[in-house]
Protein backbone atom coordinates (compact mmCIF):
# COMPACT_ATOMS: atom_id res chain seq x y z
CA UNK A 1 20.89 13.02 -5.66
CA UNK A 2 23.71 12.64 -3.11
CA UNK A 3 26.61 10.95 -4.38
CA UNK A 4 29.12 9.94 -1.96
CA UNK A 5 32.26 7.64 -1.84
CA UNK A 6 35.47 7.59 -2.87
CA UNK A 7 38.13 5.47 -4.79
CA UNK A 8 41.13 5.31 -6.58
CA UNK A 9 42.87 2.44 -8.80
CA UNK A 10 44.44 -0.83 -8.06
CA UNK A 11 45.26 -3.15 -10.84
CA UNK A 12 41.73 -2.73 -11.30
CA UNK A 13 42.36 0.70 -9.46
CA UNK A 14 44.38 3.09 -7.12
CA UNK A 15 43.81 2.92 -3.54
CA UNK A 16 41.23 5.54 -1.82
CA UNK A 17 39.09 5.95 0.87
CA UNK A 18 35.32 5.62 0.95
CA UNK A 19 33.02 8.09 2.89
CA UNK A 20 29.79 7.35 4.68
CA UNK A 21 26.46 9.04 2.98
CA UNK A 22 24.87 12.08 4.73
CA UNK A 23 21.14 10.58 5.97
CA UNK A 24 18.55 10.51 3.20
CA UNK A 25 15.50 8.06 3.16
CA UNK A 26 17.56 5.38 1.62
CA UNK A 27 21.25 4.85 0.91
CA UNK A 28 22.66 2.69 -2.02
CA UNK A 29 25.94 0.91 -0.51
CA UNK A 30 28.11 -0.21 -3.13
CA UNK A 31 30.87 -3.01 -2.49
CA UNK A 32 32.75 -3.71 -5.91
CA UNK A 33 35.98 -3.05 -7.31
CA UNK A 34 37.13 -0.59 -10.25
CA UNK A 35 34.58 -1.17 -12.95
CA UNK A 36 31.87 1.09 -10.01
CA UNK A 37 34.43 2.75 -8.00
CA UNK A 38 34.16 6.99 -7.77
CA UNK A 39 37.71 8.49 -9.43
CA UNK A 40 38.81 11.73 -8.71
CA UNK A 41 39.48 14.56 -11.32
CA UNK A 42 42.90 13.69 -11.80
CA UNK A 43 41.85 10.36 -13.40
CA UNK A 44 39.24 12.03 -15.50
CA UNK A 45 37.60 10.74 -18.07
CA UNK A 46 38.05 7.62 -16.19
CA UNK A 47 34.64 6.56 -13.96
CA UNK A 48 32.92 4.12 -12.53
CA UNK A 49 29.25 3.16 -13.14
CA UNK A 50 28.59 3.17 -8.84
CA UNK A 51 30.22 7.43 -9.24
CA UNK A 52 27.42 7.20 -11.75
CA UNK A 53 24.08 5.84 -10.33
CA UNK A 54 22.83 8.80 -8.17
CA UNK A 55 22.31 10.55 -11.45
CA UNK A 56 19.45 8.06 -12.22
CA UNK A 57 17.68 8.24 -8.56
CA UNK A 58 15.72 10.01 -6.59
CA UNK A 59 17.10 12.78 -4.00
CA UNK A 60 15.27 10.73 -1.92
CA UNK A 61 18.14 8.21 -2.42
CA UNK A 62 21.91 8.54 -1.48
CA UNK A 63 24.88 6.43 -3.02
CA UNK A 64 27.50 5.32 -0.71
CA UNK A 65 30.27 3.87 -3.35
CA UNK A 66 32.25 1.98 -1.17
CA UNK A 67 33.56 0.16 -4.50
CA UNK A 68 37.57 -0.16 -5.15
CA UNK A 69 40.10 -1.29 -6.91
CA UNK A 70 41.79 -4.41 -7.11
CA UNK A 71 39.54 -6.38 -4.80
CA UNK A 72 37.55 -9.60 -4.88
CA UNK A 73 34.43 -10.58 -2.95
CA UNK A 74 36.99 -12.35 -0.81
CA UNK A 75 39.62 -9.52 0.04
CA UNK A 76 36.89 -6.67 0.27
CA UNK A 77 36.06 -8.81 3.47
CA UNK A 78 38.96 -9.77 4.62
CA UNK A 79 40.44 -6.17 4.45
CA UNK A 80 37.25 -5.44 6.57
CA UNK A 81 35.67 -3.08 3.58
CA UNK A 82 32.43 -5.32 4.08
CA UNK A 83 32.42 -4.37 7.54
CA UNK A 84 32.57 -0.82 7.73
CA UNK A 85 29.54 -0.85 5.40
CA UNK A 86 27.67 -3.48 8.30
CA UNK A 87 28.83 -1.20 10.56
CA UNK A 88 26.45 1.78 8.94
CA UNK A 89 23.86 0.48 6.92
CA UNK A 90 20.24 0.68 8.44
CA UNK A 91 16.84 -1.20 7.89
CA UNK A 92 15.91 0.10 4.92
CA UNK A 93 19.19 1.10 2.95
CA UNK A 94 20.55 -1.61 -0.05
CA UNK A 95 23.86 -2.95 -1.09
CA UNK A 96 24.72 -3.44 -4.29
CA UNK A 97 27.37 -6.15 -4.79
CA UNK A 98 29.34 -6.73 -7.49
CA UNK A 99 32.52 -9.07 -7.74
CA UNK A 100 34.22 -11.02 -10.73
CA UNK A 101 36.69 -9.22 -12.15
CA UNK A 102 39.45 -10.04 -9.77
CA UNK A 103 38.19 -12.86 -8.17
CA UNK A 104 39.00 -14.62 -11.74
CA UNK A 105 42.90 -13.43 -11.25
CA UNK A 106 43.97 -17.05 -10.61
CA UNK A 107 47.80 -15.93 -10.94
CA UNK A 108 47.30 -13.21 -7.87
CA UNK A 109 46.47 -15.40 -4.62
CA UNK A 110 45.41 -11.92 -2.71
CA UNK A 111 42.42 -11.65 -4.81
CA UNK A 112 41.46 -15.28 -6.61
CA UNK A 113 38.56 -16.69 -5.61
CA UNK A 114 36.98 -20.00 -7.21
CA UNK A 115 33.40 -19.61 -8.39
CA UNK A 116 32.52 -22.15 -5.69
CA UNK A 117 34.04 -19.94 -2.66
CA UNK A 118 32.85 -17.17 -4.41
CA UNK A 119 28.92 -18.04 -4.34
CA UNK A 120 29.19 -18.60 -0.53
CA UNK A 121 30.85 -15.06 0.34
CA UNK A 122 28.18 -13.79 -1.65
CA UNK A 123 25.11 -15.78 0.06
CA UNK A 124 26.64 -16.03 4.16
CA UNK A 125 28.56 -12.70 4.07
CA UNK A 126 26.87 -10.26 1.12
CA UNK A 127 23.34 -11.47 1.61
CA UNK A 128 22.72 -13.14 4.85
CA UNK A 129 24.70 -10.89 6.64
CA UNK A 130 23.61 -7.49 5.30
CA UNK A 131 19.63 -9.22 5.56
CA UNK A 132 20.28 -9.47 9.44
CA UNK A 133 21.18 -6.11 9.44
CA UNK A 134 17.47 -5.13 8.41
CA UNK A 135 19.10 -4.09 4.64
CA UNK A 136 18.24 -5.44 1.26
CA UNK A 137 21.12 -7.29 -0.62
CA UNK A 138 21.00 -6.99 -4.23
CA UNK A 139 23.46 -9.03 -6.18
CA UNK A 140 25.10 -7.36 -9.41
CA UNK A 141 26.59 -9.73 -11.88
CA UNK A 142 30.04 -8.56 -13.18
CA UNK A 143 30.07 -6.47 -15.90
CA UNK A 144 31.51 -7.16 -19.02
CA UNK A 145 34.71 -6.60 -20.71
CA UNK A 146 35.21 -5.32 -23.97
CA UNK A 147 35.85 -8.79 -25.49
CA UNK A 148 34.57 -10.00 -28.31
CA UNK A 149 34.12 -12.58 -31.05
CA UNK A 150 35.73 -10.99 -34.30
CA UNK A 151 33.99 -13.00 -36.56
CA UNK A 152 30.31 -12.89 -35.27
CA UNK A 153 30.89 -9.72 -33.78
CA UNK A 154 29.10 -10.25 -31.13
CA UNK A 155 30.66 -9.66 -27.09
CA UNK A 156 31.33 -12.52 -25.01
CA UNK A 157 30.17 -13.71 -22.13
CA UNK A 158 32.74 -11.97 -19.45
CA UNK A 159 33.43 -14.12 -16.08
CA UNK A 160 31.22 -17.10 -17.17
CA UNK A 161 31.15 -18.91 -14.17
CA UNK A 162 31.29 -16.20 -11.70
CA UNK A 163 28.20 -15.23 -13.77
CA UNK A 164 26.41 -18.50 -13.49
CA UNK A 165 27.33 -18.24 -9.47
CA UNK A 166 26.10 -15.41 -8.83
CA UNK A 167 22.57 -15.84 -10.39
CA UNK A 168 22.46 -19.16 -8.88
CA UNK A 169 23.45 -17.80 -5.28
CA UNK A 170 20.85 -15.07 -6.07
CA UNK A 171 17.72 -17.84 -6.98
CA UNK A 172 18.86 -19.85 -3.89
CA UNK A 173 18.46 -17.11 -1.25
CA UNK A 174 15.80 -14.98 -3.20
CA UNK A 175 17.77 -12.06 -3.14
CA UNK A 176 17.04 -9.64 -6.15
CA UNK A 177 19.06 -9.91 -9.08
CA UNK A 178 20.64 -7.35 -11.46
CA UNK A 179 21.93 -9.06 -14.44
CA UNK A 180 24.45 -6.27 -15.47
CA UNK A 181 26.58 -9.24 -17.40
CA UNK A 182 23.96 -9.50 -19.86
CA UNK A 183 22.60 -5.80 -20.29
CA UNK A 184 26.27 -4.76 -20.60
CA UNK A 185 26.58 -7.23 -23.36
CA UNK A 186 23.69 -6.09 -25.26
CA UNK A 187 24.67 -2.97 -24.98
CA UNK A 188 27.89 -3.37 -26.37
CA UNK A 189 26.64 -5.60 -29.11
CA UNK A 190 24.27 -2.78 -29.88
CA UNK A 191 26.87 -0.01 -30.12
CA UNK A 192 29.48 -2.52 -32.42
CA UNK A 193 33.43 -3.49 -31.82
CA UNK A 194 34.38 -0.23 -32.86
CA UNK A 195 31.68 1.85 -30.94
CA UNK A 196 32.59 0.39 -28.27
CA UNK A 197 35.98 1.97 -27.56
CA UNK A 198 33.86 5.07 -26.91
CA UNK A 199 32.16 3.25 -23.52
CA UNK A 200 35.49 1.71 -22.34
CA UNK A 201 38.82 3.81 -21.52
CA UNK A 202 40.28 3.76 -25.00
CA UNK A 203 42.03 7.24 -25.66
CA UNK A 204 44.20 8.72 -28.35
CA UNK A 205 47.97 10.13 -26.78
CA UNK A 206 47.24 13.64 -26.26
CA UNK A 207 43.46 13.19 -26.11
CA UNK A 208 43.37 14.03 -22.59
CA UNK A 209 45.69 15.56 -20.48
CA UNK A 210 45.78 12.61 -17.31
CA UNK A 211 46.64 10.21 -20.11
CA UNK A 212 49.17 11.91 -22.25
CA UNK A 213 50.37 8.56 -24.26
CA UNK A 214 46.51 7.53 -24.45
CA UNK A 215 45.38 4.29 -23.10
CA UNK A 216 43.59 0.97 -24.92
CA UNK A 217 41.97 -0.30 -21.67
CA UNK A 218 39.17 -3.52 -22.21
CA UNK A 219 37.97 -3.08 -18.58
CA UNK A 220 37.60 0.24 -17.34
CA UNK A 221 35.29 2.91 -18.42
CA UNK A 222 35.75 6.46 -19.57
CA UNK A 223 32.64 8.71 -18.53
CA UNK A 224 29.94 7.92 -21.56
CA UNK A 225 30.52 3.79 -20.45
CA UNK A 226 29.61 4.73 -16.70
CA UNK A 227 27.06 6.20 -17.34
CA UNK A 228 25.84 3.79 -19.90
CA UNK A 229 26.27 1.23 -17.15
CA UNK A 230 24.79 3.48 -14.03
CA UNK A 231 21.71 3.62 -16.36
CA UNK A 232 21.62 -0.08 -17.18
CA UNK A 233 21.66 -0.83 -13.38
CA UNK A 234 19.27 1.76 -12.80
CA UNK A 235 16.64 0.26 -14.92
CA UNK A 236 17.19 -3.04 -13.86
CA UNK A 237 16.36 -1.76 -10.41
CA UNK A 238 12.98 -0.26 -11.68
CA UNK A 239 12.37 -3.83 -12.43
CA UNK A 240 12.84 -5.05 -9.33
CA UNK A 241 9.07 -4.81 -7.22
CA UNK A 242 11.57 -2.76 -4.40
CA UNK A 243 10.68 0.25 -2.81
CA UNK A 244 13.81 1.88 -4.53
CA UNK A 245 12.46 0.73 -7.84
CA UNK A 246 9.69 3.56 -7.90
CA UNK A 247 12.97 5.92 -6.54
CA UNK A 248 14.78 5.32 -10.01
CA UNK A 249 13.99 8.65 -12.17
CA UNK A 250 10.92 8.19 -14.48
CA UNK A 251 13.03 8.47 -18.21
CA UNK A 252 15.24 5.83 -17.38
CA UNK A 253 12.65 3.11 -16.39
């Protein structure tokens, strides 16, 4: 199950480098920001559900987790992230994309991106362009947040329109679909308000020693979220009539 990549965080991570996967028979490329993005031992039990997903494929499969920190579908282009991965990625391999988070930062003009210029980096530049490179795009819809409604108790919708874009960009080009906006919701809604702090990064002071005050984070996840999330991605894929899908491990389909 090779694993590779890299990653730090910006505001949604710290910067790090991302490392090109050893040949298998497939590779999973992952462009994203700090919700998937690999984090080293000094961040621990911070992770991201991309540092997760080889555990839930094949060895047949290798994860290249090109996912960072503080980017939007529009910077992770224009800081030429989308192009190293075109630059490796064969007939056969995948990317996963998944963007949101920080494209819905309208107060930070380096990463905003409307829903409307949003959908068209993901069709011309995630899917058309990775499709002419003999690769299958698969479009990820953001995760959610720990948000909620405290009187229903039930989790909000995260990145609404970014949401509705990217299913609608996904139906208009026929590229496969993971709807990790509404499984992550579900999921949260099926683990309560409370549970919950046990899939995000929400730590006690002294709980861990690489957050010594503790930390009440609504985005990130500690290690049991990631993996919760890796999993929920994982059998999505299953779903998804692709060669990969029979290359997802038989217990989590």
């Amino acid at each position: 199950m090779g694993a590779v990549g890299g990653g730090g965080l910006g505001v949604l991570g710290l910067p790090g480098t991302a490392v090109a996967a050893a040949a298998a028979t497939g590779t999973v490329y992952i462009a994203s920001d700090s919700t998937a993005q690999t984090y080293n031992s000094r961040y621990y039990p911070q992770a991201g559900w991309g540092q997760k997903l080889s555990s839930f494929l094949s060895s047949n499969i290798a994860v290249a987790n090109h996912a960072i920190g503080g980017r939007s579908s529009r910077s992770f282009i224009e800081q030429g992230r989308l192009a190293a991965i075109h630059q490796v990625i064969r007939a056969g391999d995948y990317l996963f994309v998944q963007f949101g988070h920080n494209d819905a930062t309208v107060g930070n003009p380096e990463r905003y991106t409307s829903p409307a210029d949003y959908k068209e980096y993901l069709r011309n530049d995630y899917i058309r362009a990775t499709r002419a490179r003999g690769a299958t795009p698969v479009v990820v819809t953001p995760v959610s947040r720990r948000s909620y409604n405290a009187s229903t108790g039930k989790f909000n919708v995260s990145f609404p329109a970014y949401v509705d874009a990217a299913k609608a960009v996904a139906r208009e080009e026929g590229a496969p679909l993971v709807d990790l906006a509404a499984a992550s919701r579900v999921h949260l809604d099926g683990v309560g308000i409370e549970g919950s702090k046990g899939i995000f990064l929400w730590l006690a002071a002294g709980q861990y020693p690489n957050f010594p005050n503790g930390v009440q984070d609504n985005t990130h996840f500690q290690e049991r979220g990631a993996v919760e999330m890796a999993r929920l991605v994982s059998r999505a894929v299953a779903g998804l009539g692709l060669p990969i899908s029979g290359e997802v491990v038989p217990g989590v389909r």
